[in-house]
Protein backbone atom coordinates (compact mmCIF):
# COMPACT_ATOMS: atom_id res chain seq x y z
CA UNK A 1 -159.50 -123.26 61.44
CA UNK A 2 -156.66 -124.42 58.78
CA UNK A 3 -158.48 -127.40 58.25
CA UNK A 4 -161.66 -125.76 57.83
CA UNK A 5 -160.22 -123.51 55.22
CA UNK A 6 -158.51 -126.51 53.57
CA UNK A 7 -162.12 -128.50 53.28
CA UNK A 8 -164.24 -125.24 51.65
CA UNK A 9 -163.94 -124.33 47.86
CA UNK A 10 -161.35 -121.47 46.67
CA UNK A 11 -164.24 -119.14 46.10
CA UNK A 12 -165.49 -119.34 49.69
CA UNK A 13 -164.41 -117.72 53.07
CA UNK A 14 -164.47 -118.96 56.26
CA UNK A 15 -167.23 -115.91 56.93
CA UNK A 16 -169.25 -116.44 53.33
CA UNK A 17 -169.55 -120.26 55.05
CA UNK A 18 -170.60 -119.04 58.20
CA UNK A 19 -173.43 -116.66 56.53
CA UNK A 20 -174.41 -119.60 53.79
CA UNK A 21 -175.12 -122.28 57.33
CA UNK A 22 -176.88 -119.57 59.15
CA UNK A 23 -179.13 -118.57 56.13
CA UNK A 24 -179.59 -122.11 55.23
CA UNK A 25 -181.76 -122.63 59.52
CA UNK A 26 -183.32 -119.50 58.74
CA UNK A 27 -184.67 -120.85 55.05
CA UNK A 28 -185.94 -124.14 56.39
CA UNK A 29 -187.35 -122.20 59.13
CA UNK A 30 -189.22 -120.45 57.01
CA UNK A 31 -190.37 -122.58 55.01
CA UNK A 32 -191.65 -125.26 57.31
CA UNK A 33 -193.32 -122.12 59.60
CA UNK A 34 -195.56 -120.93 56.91
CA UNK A 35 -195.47 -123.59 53.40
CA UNK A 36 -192.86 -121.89 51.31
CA UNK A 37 -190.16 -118.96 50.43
CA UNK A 38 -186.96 -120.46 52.30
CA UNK A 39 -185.98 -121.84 48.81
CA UNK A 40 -185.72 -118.61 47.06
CA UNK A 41 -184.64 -116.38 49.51
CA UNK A 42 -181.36 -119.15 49.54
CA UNK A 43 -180.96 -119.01 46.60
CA UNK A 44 -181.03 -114.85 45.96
CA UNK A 45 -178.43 -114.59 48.83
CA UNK A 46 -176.26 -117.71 47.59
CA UNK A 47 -176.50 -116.14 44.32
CA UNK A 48 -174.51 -112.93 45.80
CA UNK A 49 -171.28 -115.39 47.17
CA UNK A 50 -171.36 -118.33 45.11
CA UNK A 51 -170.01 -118.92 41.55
CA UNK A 52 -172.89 -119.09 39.23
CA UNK A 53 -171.60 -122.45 37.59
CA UNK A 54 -172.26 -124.32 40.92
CA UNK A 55 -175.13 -122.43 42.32
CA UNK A 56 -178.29 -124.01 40.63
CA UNK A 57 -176.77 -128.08 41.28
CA UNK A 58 -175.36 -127.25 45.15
CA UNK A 59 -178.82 -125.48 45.63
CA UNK A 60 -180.22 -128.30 44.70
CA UNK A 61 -179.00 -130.57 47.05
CA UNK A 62 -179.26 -128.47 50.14
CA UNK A 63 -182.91 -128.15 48.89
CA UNK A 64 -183.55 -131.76 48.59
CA UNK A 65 -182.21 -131.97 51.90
CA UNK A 66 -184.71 -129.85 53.86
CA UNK A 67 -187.33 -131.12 52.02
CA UNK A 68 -186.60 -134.95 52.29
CA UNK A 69 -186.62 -134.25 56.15
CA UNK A 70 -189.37 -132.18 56.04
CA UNK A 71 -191.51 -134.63 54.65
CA UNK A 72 -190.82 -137.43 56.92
CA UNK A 73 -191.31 -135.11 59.80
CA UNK A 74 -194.80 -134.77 58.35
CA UNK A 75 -195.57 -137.99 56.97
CA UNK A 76 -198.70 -138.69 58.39
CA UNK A 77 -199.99 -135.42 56.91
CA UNK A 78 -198.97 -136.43 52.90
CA UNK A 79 -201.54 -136.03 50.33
CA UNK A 80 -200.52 -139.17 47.85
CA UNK A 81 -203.20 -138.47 45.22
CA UNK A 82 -201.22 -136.81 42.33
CA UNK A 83 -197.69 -137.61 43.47
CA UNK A 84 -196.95 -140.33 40.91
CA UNK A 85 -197.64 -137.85 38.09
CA UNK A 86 -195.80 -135.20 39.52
CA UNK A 87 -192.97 -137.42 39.76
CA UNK A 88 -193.31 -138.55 36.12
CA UNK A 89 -193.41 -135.06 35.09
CA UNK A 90 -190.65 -133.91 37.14
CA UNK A 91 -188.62 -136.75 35.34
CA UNK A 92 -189.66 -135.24 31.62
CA UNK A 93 -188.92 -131.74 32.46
CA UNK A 94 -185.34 -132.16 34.44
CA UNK A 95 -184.03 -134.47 31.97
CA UNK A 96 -185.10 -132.16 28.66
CA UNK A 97 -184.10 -129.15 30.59
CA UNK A 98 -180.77 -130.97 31.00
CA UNK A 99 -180.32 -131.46 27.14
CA UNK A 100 -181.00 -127.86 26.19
CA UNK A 101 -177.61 -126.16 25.43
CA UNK A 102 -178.85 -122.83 25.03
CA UNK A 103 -180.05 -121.27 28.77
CA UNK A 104 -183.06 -119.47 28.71
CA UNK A 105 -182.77 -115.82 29.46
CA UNK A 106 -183.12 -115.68 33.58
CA UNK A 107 -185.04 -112.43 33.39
CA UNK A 108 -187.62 -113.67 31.20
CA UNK A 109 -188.30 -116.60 33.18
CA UNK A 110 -188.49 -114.40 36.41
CA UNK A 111 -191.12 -112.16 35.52
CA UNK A 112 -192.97 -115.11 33.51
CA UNK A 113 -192.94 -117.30 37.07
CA UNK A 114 -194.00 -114.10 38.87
CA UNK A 115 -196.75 -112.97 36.96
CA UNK A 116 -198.01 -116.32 37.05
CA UNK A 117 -198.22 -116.72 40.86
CA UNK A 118 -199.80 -113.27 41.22
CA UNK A 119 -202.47 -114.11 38.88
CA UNK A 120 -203.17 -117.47 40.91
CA UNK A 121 -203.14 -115.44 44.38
CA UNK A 122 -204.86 -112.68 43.43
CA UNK A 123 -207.15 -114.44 40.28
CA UNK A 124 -210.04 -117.31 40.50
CA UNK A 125 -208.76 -120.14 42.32
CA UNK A 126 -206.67 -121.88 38.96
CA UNK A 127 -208.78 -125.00 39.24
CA UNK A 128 -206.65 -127.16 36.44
CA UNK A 129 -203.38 -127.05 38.80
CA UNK A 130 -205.51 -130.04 40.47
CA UNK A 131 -206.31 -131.65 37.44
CA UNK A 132 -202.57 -131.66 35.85
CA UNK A 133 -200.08 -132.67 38.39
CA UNK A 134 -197.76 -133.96 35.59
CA UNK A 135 -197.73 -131.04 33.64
CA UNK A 136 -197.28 -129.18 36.53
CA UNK A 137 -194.00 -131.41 37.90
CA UNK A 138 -192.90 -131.31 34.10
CA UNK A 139 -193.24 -127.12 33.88
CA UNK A 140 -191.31 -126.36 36.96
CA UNK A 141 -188.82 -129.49 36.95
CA UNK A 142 -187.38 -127.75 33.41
CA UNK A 143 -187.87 -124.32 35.02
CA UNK A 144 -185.84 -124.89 37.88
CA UNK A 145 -182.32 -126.63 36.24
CA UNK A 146 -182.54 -122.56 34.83
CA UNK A 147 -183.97 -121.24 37.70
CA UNK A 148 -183.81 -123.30 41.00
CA UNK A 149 -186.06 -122.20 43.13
CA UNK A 150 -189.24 -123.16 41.46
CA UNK A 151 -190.94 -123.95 44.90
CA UNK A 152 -192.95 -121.21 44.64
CA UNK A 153 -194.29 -122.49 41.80
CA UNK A 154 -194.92 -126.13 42.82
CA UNK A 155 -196.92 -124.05 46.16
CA UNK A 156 -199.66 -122.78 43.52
CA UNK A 157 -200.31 -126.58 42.93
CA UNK A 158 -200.70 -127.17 46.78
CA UNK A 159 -202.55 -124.27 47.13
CA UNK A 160 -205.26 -125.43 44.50
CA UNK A 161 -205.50 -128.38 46.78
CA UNK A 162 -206.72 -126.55 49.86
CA UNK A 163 -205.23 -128.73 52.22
CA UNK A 164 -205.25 -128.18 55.72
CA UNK A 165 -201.71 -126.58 56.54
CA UNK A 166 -199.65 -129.62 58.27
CA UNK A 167 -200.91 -131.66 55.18
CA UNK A 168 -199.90 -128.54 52.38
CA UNK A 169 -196.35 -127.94 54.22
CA UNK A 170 -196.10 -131.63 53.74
CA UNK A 171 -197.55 -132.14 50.61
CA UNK A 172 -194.99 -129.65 48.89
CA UNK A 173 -192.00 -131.04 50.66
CA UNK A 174 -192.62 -134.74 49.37
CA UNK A 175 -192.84 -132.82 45.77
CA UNK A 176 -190.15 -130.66 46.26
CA UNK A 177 -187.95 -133.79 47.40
CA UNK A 178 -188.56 -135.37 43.87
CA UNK A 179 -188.05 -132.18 41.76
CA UNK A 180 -184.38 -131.94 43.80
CA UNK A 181 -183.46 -135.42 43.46
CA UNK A 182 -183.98 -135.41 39.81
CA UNK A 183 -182.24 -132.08 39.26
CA UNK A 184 -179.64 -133.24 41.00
CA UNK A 185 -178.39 -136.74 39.17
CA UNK A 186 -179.27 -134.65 35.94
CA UNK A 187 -176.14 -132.39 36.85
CA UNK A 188 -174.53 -135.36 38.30
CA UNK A 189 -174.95 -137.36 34.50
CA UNK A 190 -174.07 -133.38 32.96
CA UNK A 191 -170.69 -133.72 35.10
CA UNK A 192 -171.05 -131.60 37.34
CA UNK A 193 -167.78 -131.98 40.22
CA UNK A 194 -170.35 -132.12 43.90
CA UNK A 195 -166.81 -133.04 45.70
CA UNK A 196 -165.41 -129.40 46.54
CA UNK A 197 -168.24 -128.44 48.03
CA UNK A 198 -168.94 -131.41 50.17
CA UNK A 199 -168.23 -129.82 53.68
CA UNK A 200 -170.58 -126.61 52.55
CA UNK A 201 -173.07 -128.94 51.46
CA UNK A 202 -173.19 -131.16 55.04
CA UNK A 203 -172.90 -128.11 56.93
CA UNK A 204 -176.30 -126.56 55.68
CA UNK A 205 -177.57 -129.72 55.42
CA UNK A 206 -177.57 -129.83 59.01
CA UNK A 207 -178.16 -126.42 59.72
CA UNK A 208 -181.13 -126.73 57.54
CA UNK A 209 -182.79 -129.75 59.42
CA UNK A 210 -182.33 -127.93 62.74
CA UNK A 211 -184.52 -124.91 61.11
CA UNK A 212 -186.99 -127.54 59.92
CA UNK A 213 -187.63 -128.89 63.69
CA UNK A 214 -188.22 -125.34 65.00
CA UNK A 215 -190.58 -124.34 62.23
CA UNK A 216 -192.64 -127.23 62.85
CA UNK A 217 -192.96 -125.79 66.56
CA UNK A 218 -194.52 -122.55 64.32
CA UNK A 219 -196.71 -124.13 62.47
CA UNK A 220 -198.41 -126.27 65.38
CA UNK A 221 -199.04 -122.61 66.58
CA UNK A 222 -201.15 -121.09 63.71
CA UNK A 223 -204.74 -121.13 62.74
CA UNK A 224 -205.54 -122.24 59.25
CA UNK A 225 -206.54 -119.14 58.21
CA UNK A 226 -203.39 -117.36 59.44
CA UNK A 227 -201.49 -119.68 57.66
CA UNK A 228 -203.39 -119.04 54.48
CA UNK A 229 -203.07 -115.09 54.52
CA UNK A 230 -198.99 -115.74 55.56
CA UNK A 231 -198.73 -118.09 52.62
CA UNK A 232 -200.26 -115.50 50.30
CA UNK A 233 -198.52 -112.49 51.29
CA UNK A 234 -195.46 -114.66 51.10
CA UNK A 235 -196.21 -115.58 47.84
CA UNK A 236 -196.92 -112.29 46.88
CA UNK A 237 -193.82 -110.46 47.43
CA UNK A 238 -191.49 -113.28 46.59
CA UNK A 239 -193.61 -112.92 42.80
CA UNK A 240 -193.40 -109.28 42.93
CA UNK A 241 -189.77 -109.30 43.35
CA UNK A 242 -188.93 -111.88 40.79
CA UNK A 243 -191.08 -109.44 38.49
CA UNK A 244 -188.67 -106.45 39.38
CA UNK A 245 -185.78 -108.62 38.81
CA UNK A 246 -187.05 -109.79 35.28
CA UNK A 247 -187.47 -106.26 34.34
CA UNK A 248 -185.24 -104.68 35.86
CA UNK A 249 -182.19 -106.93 35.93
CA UNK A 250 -181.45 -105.70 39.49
């Protein structure tokens, strides 16, 4: 237990570790099980125990993590048309993102990100998400070095797609994997210090990979139309509460 304690950050207890490796299964879970909202509900709880300088950047990592594995669990099911220009985009966004000094105010961008997805649930299919993967890597690969959990965002891209779900859960992991890569070695190159928080980081790592193999068991259990109405109403009230939280600050 000593050397537990010795190995985490100052900021961190032994229980705030316990909580972040539990929610980290329960995020990949969820994710893998129905397409997306693991990221973001990480990143509201690690937002309530972490310090806010290394939230977005150890995020990041764990993220790239789930995703990287995710994809290669469901390789055989990746839609490559488009993934070049996402990556390309991604690339733009993270590194001008990265250069800004001045952080864009969090609430705006909430309620901005929200709005968007409800319009693109609840609106006419948005038919230009297929047409624009760049833009659409560049967009949310500057949102999320403010943001982090753009994935929601990224989904909306997928979703214009309409893949069948293996290939969509798949599809937004491989992007996913590139937007997190690239955020991360932008933070690396900004300086920030990844070595405190290397036995957090390998813990949920793990954690997160076991959550990924029983949310594949999930989603070999749903109907494509099931997983379509869970990926909306998912969607939904992720976008309604990032709405509340840009007004309301709460």
């Amino acid at each position: 237990m000593t050397l537990l304690i010795d190995l985490l950050p100052p900021d961190i207890s032994v229980w705030t570790f316990a909580v972040l490796v539990l929610l980290s299964f329960g995020a990949s879970f969820i994710t893998v099980a129905f397409g997306i909202g693991g990221g973001a509900l990480l990143l509201a709880v690690m937002a309530t125990v972490m310090p806010a300088a290394a939230l977005i950047p150890v995020h990041g990592v764990i993220q790239f993590s789930s995703n990287v594995f995710r994809a290669a669990l469901l390789l055989r099911y990746l839609h490559l048309p488009g993934l070049l220009a996402f990556a390309v985009g991604s690339l733009v966004g993270c590194v001008i993102g990265g250069a800004i000094v001045i952080e864009l105010p969090a609430r705006a961008v909430q309620a901005g990100v929200g709005l968007f997805i409800i319009w693109s649930v609840l609106g006419r299919k948005p038919v230009f998400l297929q047409r624009w993967p760049g833009l659409i890597g560049a967009i949310s690969s500057f949102l999320t070095m403010f943001f982090g959990a753009t994935g929601v965002f990224v989904a909306n891209y997928t979703k214009a797609l309409a893949l069948e779900r293996h290939s969509h859960v798949a599809t937004h992991a491989a992007l996913m994997t590139i937007q997190h890569l690239l955020k991360v070695i932008v933070f690396g190159f900004l300086g920030f210090a990844f070595g405190p928080w290397i036995m957090v980081m390998a813990c949920m790592m793990i954690s997160g990979v076991l959550g990924t193999i029983g949310g594949r068991r999930l989603l070999g259990r749903m109907s494509d139309h099931g997983f379509r109405r869970a990926l909306d109403i998912i969607l939904l009230l992720i976008s309604i509460r990032l709405v509340w939280a840009g007004v309301t600050g709460a």
